[in-house]
Protein backbone atom coordinates (compact mmCIF):
# COMPACT_ATOMS: atom_id res chain seq x y z
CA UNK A 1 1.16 3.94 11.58
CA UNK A 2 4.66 5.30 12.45
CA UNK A 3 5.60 1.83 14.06
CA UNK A 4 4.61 -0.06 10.59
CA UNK A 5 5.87 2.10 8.40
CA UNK A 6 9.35 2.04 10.19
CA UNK A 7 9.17 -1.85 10.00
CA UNK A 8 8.40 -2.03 6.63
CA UNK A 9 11.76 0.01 6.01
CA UNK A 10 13.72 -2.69 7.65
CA UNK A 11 13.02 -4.56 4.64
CA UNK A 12 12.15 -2.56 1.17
CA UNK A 13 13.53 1.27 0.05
CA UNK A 14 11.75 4.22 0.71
CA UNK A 15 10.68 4.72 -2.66
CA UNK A 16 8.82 1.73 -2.41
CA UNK A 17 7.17 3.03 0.97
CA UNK A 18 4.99 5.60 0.91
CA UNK A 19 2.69 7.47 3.54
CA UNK A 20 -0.65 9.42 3.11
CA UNK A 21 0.21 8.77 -0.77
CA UNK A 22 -3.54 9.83 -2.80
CA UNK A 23 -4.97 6.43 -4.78
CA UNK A 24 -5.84 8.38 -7.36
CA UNK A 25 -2.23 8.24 -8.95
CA UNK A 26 -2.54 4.51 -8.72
CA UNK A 27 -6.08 4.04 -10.21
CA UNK A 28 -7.01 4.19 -14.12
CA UNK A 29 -10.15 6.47 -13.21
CA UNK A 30 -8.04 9.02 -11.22
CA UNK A 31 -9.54 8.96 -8.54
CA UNK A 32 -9.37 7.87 -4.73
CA UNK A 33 -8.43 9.24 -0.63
CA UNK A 34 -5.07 9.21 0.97
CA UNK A 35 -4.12 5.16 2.14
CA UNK A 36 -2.40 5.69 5.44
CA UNK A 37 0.65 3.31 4.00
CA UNK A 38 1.15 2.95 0.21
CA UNK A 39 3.55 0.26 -0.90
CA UNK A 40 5.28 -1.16 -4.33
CA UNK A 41 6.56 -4.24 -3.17
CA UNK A 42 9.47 -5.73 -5.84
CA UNK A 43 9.38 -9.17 -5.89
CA UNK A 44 7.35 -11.96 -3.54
CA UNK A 45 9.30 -11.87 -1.10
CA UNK A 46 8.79 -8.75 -0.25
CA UNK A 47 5.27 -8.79 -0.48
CA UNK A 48 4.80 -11.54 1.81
CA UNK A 49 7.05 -9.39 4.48
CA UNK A 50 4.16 -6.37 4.46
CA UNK A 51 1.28 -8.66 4.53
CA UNK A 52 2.85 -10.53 7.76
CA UNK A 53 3.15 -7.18 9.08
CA UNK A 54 -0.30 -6.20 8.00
CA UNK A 55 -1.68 -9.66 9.16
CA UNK A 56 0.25 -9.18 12.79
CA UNK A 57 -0.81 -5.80 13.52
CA UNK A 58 -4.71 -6.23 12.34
CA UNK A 59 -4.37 -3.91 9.60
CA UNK A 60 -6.22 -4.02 6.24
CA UNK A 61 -5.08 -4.60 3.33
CA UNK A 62 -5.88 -4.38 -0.79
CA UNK A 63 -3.69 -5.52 -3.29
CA UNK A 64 -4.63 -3.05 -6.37
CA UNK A 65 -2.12 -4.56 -9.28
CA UNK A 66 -2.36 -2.12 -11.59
CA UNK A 67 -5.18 -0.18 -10.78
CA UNK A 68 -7.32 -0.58 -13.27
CA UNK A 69 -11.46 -0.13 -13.26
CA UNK A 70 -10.28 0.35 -9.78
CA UNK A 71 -12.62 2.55 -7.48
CA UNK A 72 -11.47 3.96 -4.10
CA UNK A 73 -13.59 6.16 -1.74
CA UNK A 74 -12.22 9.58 -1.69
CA UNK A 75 -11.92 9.80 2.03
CA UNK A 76 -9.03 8.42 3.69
CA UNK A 77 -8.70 4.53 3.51
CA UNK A 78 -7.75 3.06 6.99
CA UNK A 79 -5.79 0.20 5.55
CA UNK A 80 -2.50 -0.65 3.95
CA UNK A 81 -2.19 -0.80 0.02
CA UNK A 82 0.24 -2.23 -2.38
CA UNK A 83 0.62 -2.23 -6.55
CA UNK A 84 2.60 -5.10 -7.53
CA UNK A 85 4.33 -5.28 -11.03
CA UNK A 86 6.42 -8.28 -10.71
């Protein structure tokens, strides 16, 4: 995840990149495992930059919006997330 995560930095700020970050401080239920890259993506363009990575590399993905009346497993989640607000 080291090689994704440093290519997603070529593009957005490390606040908007996180790794092991715990869903449940994304989810109205509070609740939810570690996703192995969690990103807040500012505008369109940037979004459509992770998901090419995503789609390249073979790695899930789940757009979550806001979070809400979200559930997420507790265990780690083998795939890429991102919480758009734009």
């Amino acid at each position: 995840m080291d090689k994704i995560y440093n290519k997603i930095l070529e593009k957005l700020n490390k606040e908007q990149v996180y790794l092991n970050e715990p869903m449940s401080k994304h989810t109205s239920f509070k609740i939810g495992g570690p996703a192995d890259i969690f990103v807040k993506p500012k505008n369109v363009d940037e979004l459509k930059f992770i998901i090419d990575i995503a789609k390249k590399n073979n790695i899930k993905t789940t757009i979550i919006g806001n979070g809400s009346n979200l559930l997420v497993k507790d265990r780690r989640n083998k795939r890429n997330s991102y919480k758009t607000r734009f």
